[in-house]
Protein backbone atom coordinates (compact mmCIF):
# COMPACT_ATOMS: atom_id res chain seq x y z
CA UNK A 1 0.00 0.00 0.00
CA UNK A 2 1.21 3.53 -0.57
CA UNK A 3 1.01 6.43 0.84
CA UNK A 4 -1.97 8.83 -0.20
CA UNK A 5 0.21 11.12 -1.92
CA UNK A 6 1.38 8.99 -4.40
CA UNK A 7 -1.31 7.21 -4.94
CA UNK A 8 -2.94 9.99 -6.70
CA UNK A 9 0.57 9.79 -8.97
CA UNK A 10 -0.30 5.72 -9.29
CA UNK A 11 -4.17 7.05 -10.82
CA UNK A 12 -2.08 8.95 -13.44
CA UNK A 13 0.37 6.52 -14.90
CA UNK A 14 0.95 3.49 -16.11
CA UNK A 15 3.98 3.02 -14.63
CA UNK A 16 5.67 1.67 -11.16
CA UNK A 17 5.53 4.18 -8.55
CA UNK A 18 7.69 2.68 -5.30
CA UNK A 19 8.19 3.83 -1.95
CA UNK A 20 10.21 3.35 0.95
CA UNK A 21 8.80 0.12 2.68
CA UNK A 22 8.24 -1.54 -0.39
CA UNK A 23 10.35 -4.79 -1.48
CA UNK A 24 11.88 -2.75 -4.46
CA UNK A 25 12.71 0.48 -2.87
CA UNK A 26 16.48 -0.54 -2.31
CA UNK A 27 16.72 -1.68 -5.37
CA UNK A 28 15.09 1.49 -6.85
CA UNK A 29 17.26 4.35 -5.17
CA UNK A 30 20.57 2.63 -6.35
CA UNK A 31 22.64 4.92 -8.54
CA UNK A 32 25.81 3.84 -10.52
CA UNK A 33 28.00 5.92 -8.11
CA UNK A 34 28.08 3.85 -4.85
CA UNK A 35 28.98 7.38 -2.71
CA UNK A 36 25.46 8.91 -3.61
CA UNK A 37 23.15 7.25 -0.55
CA UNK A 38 19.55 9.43 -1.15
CA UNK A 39 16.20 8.27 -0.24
CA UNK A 40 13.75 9.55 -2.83
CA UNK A 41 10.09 9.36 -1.24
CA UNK A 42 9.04 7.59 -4.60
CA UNK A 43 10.96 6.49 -7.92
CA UNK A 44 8.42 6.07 -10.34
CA UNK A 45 9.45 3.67 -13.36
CA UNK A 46 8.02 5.58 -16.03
CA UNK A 47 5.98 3.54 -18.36
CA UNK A 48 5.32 6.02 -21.74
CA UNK A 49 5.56 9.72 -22.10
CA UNK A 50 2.44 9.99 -20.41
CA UNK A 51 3.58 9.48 -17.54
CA UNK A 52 6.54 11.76 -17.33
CA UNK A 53 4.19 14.68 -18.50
CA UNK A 54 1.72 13.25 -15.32
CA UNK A 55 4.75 13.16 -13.09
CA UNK A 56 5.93 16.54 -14.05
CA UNK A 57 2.72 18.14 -13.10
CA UNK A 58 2.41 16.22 -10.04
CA UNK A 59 5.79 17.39 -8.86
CA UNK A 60 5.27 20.59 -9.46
CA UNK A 61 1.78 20.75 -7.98
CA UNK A 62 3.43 19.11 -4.89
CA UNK A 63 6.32 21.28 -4.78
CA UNK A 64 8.90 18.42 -4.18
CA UNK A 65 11.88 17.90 -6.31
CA UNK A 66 12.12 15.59 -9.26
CA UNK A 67 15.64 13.81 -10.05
CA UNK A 68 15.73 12.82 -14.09
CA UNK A 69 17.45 9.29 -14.65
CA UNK A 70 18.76 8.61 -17.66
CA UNK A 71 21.46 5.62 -18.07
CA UNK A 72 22.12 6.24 -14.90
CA UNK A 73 25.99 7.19 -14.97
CA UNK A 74 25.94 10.60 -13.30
CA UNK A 75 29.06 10.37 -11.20
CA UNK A 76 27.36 13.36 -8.70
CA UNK A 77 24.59 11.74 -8.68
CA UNK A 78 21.89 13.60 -10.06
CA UNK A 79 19.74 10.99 -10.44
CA UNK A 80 18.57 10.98 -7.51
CA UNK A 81 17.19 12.72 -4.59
CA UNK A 82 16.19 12.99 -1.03
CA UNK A 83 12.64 12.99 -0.22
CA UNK A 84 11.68 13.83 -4.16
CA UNK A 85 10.55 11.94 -6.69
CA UNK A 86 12.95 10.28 -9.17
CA UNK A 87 11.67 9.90 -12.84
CA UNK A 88 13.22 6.82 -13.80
CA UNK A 89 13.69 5.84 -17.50
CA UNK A 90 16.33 3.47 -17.27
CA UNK A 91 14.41 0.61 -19.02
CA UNK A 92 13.90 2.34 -21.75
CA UNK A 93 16.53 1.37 -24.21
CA UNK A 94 15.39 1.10 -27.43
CA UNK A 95 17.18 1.96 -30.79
CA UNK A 96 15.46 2.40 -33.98
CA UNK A 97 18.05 2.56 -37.15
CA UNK A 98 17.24 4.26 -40.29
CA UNK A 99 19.95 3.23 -42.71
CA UNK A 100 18.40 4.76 -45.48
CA UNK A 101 18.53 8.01 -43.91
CA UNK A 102 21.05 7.30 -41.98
CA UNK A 103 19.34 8.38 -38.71
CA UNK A 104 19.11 6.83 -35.23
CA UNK A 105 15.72 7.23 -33.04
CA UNK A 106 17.10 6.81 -29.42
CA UNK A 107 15.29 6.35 -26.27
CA UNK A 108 15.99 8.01 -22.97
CA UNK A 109 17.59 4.83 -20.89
CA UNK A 110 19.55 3.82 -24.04
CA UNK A 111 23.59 3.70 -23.14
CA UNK A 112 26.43 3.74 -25.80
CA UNK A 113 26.67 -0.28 -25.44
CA UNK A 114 22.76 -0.46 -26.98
CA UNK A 115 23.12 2.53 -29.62
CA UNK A 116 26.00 0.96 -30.80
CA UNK A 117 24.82 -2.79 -30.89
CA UNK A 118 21.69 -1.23 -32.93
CA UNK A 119 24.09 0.65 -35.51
CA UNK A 120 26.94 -1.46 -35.71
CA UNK A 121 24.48 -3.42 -37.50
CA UNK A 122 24.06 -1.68 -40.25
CA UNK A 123 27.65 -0.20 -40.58
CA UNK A 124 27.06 3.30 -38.57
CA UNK A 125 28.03 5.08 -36.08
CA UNK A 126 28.42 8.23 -34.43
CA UNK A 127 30.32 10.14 -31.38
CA UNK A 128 29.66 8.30 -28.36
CA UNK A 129 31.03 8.37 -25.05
CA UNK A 130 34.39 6.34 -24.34
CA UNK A 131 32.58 3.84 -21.46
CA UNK A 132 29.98 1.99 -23.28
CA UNK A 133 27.38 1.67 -19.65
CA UNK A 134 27.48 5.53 -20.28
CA UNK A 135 23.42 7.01 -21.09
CA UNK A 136 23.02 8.63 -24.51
CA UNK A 137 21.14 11.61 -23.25
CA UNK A 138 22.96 12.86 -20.22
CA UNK A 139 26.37 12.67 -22.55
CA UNK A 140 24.77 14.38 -25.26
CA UNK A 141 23.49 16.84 -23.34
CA UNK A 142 26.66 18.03 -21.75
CA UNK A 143 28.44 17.86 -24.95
CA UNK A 144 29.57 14.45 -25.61
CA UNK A 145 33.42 13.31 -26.42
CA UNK A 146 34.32 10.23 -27.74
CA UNK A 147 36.93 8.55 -29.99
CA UNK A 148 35.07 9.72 -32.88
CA UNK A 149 34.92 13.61 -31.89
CA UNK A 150 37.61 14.62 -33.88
CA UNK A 151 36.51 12.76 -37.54
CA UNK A 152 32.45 13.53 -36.57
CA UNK A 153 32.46 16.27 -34.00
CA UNK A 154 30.98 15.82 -30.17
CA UNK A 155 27.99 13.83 -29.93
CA UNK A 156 25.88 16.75 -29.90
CA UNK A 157 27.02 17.98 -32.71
CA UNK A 158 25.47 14.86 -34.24
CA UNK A 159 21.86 15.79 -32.68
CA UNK A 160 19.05 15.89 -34.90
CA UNK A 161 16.41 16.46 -32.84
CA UNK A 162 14.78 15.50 -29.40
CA UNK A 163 11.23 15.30 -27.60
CA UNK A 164 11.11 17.28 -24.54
CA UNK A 165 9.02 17.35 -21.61
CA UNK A 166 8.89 20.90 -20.03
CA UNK A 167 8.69 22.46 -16.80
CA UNK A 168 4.74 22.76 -16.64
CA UNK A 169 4.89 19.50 -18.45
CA UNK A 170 4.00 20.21 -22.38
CA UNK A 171 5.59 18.35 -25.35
CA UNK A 172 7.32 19.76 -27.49
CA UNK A 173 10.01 18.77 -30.07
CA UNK A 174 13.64 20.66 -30.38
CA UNK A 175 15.04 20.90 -33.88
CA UNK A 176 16.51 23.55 -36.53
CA UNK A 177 12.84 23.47 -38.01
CA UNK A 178 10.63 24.25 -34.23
CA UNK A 179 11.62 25.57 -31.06
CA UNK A 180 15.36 26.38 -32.15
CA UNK A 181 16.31 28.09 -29.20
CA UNK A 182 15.73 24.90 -27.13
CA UNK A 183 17.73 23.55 -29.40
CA UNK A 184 20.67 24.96 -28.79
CA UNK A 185 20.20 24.93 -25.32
CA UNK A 186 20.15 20.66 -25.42
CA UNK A 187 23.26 20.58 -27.09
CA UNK A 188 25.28 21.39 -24.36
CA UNK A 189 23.12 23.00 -21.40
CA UNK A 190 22.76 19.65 -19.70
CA UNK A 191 19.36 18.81 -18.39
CA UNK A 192 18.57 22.44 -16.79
CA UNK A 193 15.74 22.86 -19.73
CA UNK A 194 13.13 19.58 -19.60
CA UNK A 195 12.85 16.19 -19.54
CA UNK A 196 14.58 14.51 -23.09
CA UNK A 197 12.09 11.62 -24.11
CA UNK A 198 13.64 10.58 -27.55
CA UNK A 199 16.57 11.58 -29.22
CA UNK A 200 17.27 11.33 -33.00
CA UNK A 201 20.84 11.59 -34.39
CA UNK A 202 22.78 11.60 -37.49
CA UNK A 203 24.67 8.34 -38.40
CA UNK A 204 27.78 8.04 -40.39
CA UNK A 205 29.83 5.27 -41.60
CA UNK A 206 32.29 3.33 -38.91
CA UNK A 207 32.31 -0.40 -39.20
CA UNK A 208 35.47 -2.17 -38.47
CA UNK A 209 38.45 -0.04 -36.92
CA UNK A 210 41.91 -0.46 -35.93
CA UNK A 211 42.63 -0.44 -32.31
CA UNK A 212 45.50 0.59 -30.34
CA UNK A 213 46.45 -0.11 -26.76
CA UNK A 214 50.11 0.82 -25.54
CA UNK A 215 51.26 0.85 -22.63
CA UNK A 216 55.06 3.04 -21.05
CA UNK A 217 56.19 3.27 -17.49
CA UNK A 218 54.38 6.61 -16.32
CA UNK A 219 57.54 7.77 -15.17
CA UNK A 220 58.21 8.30 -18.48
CA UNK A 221 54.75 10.08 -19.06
CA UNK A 222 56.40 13.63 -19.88
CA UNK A 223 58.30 11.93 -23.09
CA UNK A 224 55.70 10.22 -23.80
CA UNK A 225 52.56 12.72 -23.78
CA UNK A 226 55.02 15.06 -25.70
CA UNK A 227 55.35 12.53 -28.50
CA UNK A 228 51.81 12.10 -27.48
CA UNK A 229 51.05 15.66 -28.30
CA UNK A 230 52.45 16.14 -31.60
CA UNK A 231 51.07 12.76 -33.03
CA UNK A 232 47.89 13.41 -32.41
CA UNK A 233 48.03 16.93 -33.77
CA UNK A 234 49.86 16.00 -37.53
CA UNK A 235 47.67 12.51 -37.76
CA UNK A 236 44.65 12.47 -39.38
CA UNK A 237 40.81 13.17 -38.22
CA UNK A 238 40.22 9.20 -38.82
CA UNK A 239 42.64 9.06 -35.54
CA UNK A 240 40.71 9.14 -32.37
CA UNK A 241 43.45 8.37 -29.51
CA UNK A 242 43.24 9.54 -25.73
CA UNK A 243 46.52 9.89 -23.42
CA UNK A 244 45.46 8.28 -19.78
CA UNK A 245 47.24 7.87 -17.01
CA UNK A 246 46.45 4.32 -14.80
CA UNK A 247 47.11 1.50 -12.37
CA UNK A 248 48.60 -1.23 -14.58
CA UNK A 249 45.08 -3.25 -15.59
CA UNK A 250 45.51 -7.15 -15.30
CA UNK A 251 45.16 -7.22 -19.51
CA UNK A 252 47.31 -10.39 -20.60
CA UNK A 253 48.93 -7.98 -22.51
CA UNK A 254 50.78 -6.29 -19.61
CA UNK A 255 53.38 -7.90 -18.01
CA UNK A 256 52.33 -9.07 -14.72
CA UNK A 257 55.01 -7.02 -12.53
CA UNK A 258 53.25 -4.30 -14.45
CA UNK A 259 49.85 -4.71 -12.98
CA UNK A 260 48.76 -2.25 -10.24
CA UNK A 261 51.73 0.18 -10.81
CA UNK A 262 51.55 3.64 -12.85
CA UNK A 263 51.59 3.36 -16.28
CA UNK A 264 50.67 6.08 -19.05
CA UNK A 265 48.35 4.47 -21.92
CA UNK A 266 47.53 5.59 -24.95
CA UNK A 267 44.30 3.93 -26.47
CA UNK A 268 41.86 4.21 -29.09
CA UNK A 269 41.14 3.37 -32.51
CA UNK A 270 42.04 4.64 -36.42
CA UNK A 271 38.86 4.53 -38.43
CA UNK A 272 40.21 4.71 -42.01
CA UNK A 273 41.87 1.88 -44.24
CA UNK A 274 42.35 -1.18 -41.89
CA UNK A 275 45.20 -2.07 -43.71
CA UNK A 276 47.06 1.47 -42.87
CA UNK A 277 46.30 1.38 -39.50
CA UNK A 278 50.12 -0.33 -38.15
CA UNK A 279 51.31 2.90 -39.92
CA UNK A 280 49.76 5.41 -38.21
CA UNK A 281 49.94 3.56 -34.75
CA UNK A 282 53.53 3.10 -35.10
CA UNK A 283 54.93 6.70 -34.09
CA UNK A 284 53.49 5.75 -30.65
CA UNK A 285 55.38 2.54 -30.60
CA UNK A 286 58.27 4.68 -30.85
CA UNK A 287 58.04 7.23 -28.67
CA UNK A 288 59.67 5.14 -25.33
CA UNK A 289 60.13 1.58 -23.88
CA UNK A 290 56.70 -0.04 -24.63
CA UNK A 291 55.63 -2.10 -21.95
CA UNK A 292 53.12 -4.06 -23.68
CA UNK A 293 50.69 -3.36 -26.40
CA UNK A 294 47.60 -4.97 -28.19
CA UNK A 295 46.36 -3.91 -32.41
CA UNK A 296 43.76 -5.40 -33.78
CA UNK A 297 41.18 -4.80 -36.25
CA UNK A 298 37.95 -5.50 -34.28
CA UNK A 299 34.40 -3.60 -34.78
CA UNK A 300 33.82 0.03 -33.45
CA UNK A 301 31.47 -1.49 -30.41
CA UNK A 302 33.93 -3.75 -29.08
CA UNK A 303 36.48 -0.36 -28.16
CA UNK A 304 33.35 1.10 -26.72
CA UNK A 305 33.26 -1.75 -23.97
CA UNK A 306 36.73 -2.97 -24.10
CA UNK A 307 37.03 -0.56 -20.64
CA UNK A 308 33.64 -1.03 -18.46
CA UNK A 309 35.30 -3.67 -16.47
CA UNK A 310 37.70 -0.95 -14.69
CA UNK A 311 35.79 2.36 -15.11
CA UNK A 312 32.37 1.36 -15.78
CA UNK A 313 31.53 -0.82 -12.93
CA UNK A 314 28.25 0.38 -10.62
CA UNK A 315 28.27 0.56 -6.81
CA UNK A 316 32.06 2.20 -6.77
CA UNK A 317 32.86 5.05 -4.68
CA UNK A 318 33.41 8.14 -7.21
CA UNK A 319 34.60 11.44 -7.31
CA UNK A 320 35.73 13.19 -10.96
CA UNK A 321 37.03 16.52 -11.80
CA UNK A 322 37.47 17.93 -15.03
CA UNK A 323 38.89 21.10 -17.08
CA UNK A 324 39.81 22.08 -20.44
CA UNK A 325 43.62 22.59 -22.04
CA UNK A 326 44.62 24.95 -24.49
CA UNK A 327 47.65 22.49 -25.07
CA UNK A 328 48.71 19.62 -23.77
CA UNK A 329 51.46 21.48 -21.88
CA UNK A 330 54.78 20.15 -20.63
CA UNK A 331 53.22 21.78 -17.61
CA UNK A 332 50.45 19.74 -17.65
CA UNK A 333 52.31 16.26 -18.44
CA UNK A 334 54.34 17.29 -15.36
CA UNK A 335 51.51 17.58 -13.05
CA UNK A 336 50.47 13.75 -14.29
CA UNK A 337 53.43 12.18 -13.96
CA UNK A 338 53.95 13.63 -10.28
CA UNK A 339 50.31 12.43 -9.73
CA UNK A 340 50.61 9.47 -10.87
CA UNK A 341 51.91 7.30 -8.17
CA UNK A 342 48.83 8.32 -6.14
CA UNK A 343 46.07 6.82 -8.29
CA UNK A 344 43.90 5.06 -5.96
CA UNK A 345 42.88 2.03 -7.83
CA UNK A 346 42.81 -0.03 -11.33
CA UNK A 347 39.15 1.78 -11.47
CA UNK A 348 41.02 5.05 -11.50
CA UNK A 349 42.46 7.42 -14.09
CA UNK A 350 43.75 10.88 -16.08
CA UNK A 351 42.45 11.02 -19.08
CA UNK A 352 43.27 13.72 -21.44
CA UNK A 353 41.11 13.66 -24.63
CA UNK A 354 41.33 15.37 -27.82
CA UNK A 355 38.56 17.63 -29.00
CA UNK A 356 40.32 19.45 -31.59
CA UNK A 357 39.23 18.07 -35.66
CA UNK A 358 35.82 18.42 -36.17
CA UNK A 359 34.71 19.96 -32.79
CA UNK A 360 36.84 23.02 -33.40
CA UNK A 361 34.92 23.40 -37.10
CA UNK A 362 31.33 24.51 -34.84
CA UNK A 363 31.48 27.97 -34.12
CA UNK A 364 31.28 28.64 -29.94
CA UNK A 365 27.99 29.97 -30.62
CA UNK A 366 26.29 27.48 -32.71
CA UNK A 367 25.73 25.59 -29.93
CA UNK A 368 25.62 25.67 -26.08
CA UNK A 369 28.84 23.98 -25.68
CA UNK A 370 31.24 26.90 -25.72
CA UNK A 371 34.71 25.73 -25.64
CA UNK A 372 35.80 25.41 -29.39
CA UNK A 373 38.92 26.69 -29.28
CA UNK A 374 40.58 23.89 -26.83
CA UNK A 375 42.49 20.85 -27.70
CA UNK A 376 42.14 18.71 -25.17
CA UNK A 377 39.86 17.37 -22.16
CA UNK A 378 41.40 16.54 -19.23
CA UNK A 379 38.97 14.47 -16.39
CA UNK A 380 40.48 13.16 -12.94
CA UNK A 381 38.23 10.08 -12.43
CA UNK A 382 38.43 8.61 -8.92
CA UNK A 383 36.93 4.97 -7.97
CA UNK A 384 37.52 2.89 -5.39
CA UNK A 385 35.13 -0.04 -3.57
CA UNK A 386 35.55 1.30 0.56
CA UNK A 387 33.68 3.80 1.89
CA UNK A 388 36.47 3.95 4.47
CA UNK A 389 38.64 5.10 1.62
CA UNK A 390 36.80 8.40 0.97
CA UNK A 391 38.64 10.91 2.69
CA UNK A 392 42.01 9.98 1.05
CA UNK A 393 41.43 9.45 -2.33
CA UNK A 394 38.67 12.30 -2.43
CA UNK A 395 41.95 14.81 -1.27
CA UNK A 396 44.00 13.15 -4.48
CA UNK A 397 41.71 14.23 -6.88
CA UNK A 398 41.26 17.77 -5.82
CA UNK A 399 44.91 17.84 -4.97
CA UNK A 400 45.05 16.57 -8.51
CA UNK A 401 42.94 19.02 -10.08
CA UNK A 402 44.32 22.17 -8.43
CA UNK A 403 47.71 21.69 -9.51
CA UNK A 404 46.43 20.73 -13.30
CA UNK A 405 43.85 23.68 -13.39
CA UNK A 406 46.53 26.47 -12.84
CA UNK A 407 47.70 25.37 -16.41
CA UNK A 408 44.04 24.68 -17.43
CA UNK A 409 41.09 26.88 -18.82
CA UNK A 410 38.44 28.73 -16.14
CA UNK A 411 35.85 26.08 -17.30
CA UNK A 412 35.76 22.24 -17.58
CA UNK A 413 33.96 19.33 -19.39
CA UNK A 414 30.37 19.79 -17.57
CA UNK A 415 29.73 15.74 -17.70
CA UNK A 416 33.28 15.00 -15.80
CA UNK A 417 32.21 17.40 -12.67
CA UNK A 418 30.84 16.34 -9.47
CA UNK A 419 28.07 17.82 -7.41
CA UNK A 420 30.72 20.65 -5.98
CA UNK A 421 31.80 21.96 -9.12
CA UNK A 422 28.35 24.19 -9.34
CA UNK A 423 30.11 27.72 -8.71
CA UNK A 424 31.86 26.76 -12.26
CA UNK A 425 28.95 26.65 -14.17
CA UNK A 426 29.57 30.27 -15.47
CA UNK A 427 33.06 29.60 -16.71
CA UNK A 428 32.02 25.86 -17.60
CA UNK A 429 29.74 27.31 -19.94
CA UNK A 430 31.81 29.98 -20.85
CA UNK A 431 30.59 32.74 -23.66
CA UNK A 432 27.23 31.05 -23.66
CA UNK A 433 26.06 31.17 -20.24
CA UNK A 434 24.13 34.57 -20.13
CA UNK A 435 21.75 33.37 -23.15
CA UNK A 436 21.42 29.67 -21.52
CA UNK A 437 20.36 31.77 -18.69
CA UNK A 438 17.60 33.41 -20.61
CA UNK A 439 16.38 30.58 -22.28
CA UNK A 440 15.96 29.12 -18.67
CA UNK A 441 14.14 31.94 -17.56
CA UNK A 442 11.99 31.01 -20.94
CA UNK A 443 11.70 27.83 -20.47
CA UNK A 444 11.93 26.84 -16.78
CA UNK A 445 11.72 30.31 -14.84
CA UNK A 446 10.80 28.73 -11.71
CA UNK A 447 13.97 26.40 -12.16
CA UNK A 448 11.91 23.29 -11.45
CA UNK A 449 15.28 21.27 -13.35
CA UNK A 450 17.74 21.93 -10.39
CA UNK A 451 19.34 18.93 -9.98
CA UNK A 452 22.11 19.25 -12.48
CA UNK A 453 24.78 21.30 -13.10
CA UNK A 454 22.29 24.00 -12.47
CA UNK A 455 21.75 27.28 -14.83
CA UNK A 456 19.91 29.75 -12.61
CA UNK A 457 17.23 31.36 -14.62
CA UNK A 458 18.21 34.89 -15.82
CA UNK A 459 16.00 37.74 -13.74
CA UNK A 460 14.50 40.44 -15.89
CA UNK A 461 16.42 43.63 -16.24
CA UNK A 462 13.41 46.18 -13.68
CA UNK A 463 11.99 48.54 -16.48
CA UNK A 464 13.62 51.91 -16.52
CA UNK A 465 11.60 54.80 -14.94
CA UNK A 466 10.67 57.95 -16.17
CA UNK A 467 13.05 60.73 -15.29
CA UNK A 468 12.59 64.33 -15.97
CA UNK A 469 15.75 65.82 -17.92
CA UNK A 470 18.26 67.30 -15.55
CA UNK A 471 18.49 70.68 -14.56
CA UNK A 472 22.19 71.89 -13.82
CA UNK A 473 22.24 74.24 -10.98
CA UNK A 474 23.23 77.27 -11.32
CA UNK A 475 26.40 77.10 -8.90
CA UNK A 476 26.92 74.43 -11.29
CA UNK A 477 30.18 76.51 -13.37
CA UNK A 478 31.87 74.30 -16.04
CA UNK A 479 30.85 71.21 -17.57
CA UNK A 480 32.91 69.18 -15.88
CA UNK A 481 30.98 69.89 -12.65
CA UNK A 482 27.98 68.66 -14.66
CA UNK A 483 29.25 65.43 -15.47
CA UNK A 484 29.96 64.60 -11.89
CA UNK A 485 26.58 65.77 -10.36
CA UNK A 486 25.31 62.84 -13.25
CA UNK A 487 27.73 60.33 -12.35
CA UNK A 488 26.29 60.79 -8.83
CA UNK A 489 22.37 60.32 -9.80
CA UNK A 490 20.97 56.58 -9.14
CA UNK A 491 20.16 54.38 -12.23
CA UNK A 492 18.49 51.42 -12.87
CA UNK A 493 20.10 48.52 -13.45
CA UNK A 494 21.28 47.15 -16.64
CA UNK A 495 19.75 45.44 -19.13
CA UNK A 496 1.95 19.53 -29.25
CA UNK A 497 1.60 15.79 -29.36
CA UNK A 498 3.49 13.12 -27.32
CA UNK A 499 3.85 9.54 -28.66
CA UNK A 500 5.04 6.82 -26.57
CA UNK A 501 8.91 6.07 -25.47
C-alpha cells in the first residue's frame, strides 16, 4: 500500500511508482555511483511519455523535487534525490536505425553499449562516449566526447532532434525546423531545460576499426605525452586516440610485474583503411620503452566496452574533476606524472582527450557547448570499492585538479564534474552562459530542473523609470561639474503531441 500522496501519482500513470517500505525500494534508489546514498520518497518507473508529463505536473503541484534518470551514470549523482521523486527511464533502451537516412531514433535509458549494438548493424556510427554503460542523453546533453569527436564532431554535434518534456509538463520537439532556441540549449546546457524523451541523431559510416592499446612506465609520461602531443596533432581526423594515465590493468597484454603500478596508456582506434592502421599507430610505438601493447582490427562497439570492467563498474565510490587545455602542456604532463603514483585504484584514471578536428569546425555559438577553441579534455576520475577510503582518495583528486587547473582553462567538461563543481557553471559554460540563462528563464523560470549542473534562470532587467531631464544648478560653473553631479544620480540597473517512449 502507498502512501496517499502517491497514490494519486499511481491514478495517473501506467507506470511503477515505489516507496520506501516496499520490497523494491532498495533496489530502486541505487545509482551507478556507490557514494550517492539518497532516499527519494518515490521512484516512479516511467511507463510512456504519459507518464513523465503526469509526473511533471504532479511534482510541481506538490512542490517536491524531481531527479531525471537517464542511463544512470551521473558520477554526482543527479539521479537521484532525497525525499523527491525520481523519474526513472532506465528501461527504456530502445534503438530504432534508419539506414536509409542514416538516422538513429534513441530512447531516454539507451547507453552507448545499446546505440551501438543497434548501428553497428548496419555499418554506422556516431560520437559516443568512451565507457559503453554511459546514457546517450545525459552525454549528449553536456556535450559528448568520444573517440570519434575529432573525424564527426561531439555527440551533440550529431543531434538531430529531441522530444522534450517541459517544466509545466507540455511536449514539445527541439530541432533547426521548431523551437530552435531549445535547441541549442540541449546541445550542451545539460538537463537544466526539460525532460529529453527521444533523441534522434545523425549516423555516419564506422564499421570495423583499428585499435590501439600501448602501454610506457608513467615515469616516463612527460616523453611520452610530448610525442603524445604532436602525433595526435599531424595525424589524421580518422585518428581518435586519448593519453590516460592508470594503475597497470591485469590485460594479458601487460606484463604481470606491471599490474597495479603507474603506467601512461595511450588507447583508441584509427577509423580509415584497416590495412594502414600499423602505420599510423607506429609513431606511438616509438616514442619510449613499450611495456606491452595490443592492435587489432575489431568492430567500433567492441572499443566502446573494451574498458567497463575498470571504469564502468556500478556501486564504486566516485569522485571526478574535469577542465579544459589549451595544449597539452609540458606543464600539464608534469603535473600527471607527479600524480601518478597516487592513483587510488585499477578503477582510476587521467584522461586527457582530444577535441580538436571536427569539434573546433562549430562555431562557440552554434551551440551551447562553448569551448571550441581547446584541444584537449582533461577528467580526474576517482573509484575505489571502501567507503572507508573516501577521505584519502577524495583529497587526491582535488589535490590533482588544483595543480592541473593552474595550467588549465576557467571552465571544464560539464559531464566530468561532481556535485561541488556548481560555482563553475559560469566559466564551464563559458561565452554562452548569459543566453542559456535566458532561455531558462523562458523555459523553466521557476527552475523546477535543479538537480544538475544547475543554470539559474536569468531575472528580468526592472523597467527603466521615467526621469525628468536634468536641470544643472546654477552654482553648477563648467561642464565638468555637470558630469559629476550625473555620475552621482541613481540608475536602474542594466539590461503539441506526445507519442510513446
Amino acid at each position: 500500500m502507498g502512501t496517499e500522496r502517491f497514490n494519486v501519482l499511481r491514478e495517473q500513470v501506467r507506470g511503477q511508482v515505489i516507496e520506501e517500505g516496499d520490497a523494491e525500494y532498495e533496489a530502486a534508489r541505487r545509482v551507478y555511483n556507490g557514494m550517492i546514498d539518497r532516499h527519494p520518497a518515490a521512484v516512479l518507473r516511467v511507463s510512456q511519455v504519459a507518464d513523465v508529463m503526469a509526473a511533471v505536473r504532479f511534482a510541481r503541484g506538490l512542490g517536491i523535487e524531481l531527479a531525471v534518470r537517464g542511463g544512470g551514470h551521473s558520477a554526482p549523482g543527479f539521479g537521484t534525490v532525497d525525499g523527491g521523486l525520481v523519474l526513472d527511464l532506465s528501461a527504456h533502451r530502445g534503438v530504432r536505425v534508419d539506414p536509409a537516412a542514416r538516422t538513429a531514433r534513441v530512447e531516454p535509458g539507451a547507453t552507448w553499449a545499446d546505440y551501438n549494438h543497434a548501428t553497428h548493424a548496419f555499418g554506422l556510427a556516431s560520437t559516443g562516449g568512451i565507457i559503453g554503460s554511459t546514457g546517450v542523453s545525459g552525454l549528449t546533453l553536456g556535450g559528448g566526447i568520444g573517440y570519434l569527436a575529432r573525424k564527426y564532431g561531439l555527440a551533440c554535434d550529431n543531434l538531430v532532434s529531441a522530444d522534450v518534456i517541459l517544466a509545466d509538463g507540455t511536449f514539445v520537439t527541439a530541432s533547426e525546423a521548431e523551437n530552435l532556441d531549445l535547441f541549442w540549449a540541449l546541445r550542451g546546457g545539460s538537463g537544466n531545460f526539460g525532460v529529453v524523451t527521444s533523441l534522434e541523431f545523425r549516423l555516419h559510416p564506422v564499421d570495423m576499426v583499428h585499435i590501439g592499446i600501448i602501454f610506457f612506465d608513467a615515469a616516463a609520461g612527460a616523453e611520452v605525452g610530448a610525442a603524445y602531443r604532436e602525433w595526435i596533432a599531424a595525424e589524421r581526423e580518422e585518428m581518435g586516440a586519448f593519453l590516460g594515465f592508470h594503475q597497470g590493468p591485469p590485460v594479458p597484454f601487460l606484463p604481470e610485474e606491471w599490474h597495479g603500478r603507474p603506467v601512461a596508456v595511450i588507447a583508441g582506434m584509427w577509423t580509415g583503411d584497416l590495412d594502414a592502421g600499423p602505420a599510423h599507430w607506429q609513431p606511438m610505438v616509438d616514442a619510449g620503452q613499450v611495456l606491452g601493447s595490443f592492435f587489432a582490427p575489431m568492430p567500433y562497439p567492441a572499443l566502446n566496452i573494451m574498458f567497463d570492467g575498470l571504469s564502468g563498474v556500478p556501486g564504486l565510490q566516485g569522485y571526478w574533476k574535469a577542465d579544459f587545455l589549451r595544449t597539452l602542456s609540458d606543464d600539464a604532463l608534469r603535473v600527471a606524472v607527479e600524480r601518478s603514483p597516487g592513483i587510488p585504484t585499477v578503477h582510476s584514471a587521467n584522461h586527457f582527450y582530444p577535441i580538436d578536428g571536427a569539434v573546433q569546425r562549430v562555431a562557440p555559438e552554434a551551440t551551447a557547448f562553448a569551448y571550441r577553441n581547446v584541444n584537449f579534455a582533461p577528467v580526474i576520475a576517482g573509484q575505489w570499492p571502501e567507503p572507508a577510503d573516501n577521505a584519502q582518495n577524495i583529497a587526491w583528486v582535488r589535490d590533482y585538479w588544483s595543480a592541473l587547473h593552474e595550467y588549465s582553462e576557467p571552465g571544464g567538461y560539464i559531464n566530468f564534474q561532481d556535485a561541488d563543481d556548481q560555482f563553475r557553471i559560469e566559466d564551464t559554460l563559458g561565452s554562452n552562459y548569459a543566453r542559456l540563462a535566458e532561455l531558462k528563464a523562458k523555459y523553466d523560470p521557476d527552475n523546477f530542473f535543479h538537480v544538475n549542473q544547475n543554470i539559474k534562470p536569468a531575472v528580468p532587467a526592472p523597467a527603466s523609470e521615467t526621469v525628468a531631464p536634468a536641470q544643472v544648478p546654477e552654482e553648477l560653473e563648467s561642464p565638468a561639474e555637470v558630469r559629476e553631479s550625473e555620475a552621482a544620480r541613481p540608475k536602474p540597473n542594466p539590461p503539441e503531441a506526445a507519442s510513446n517512449l
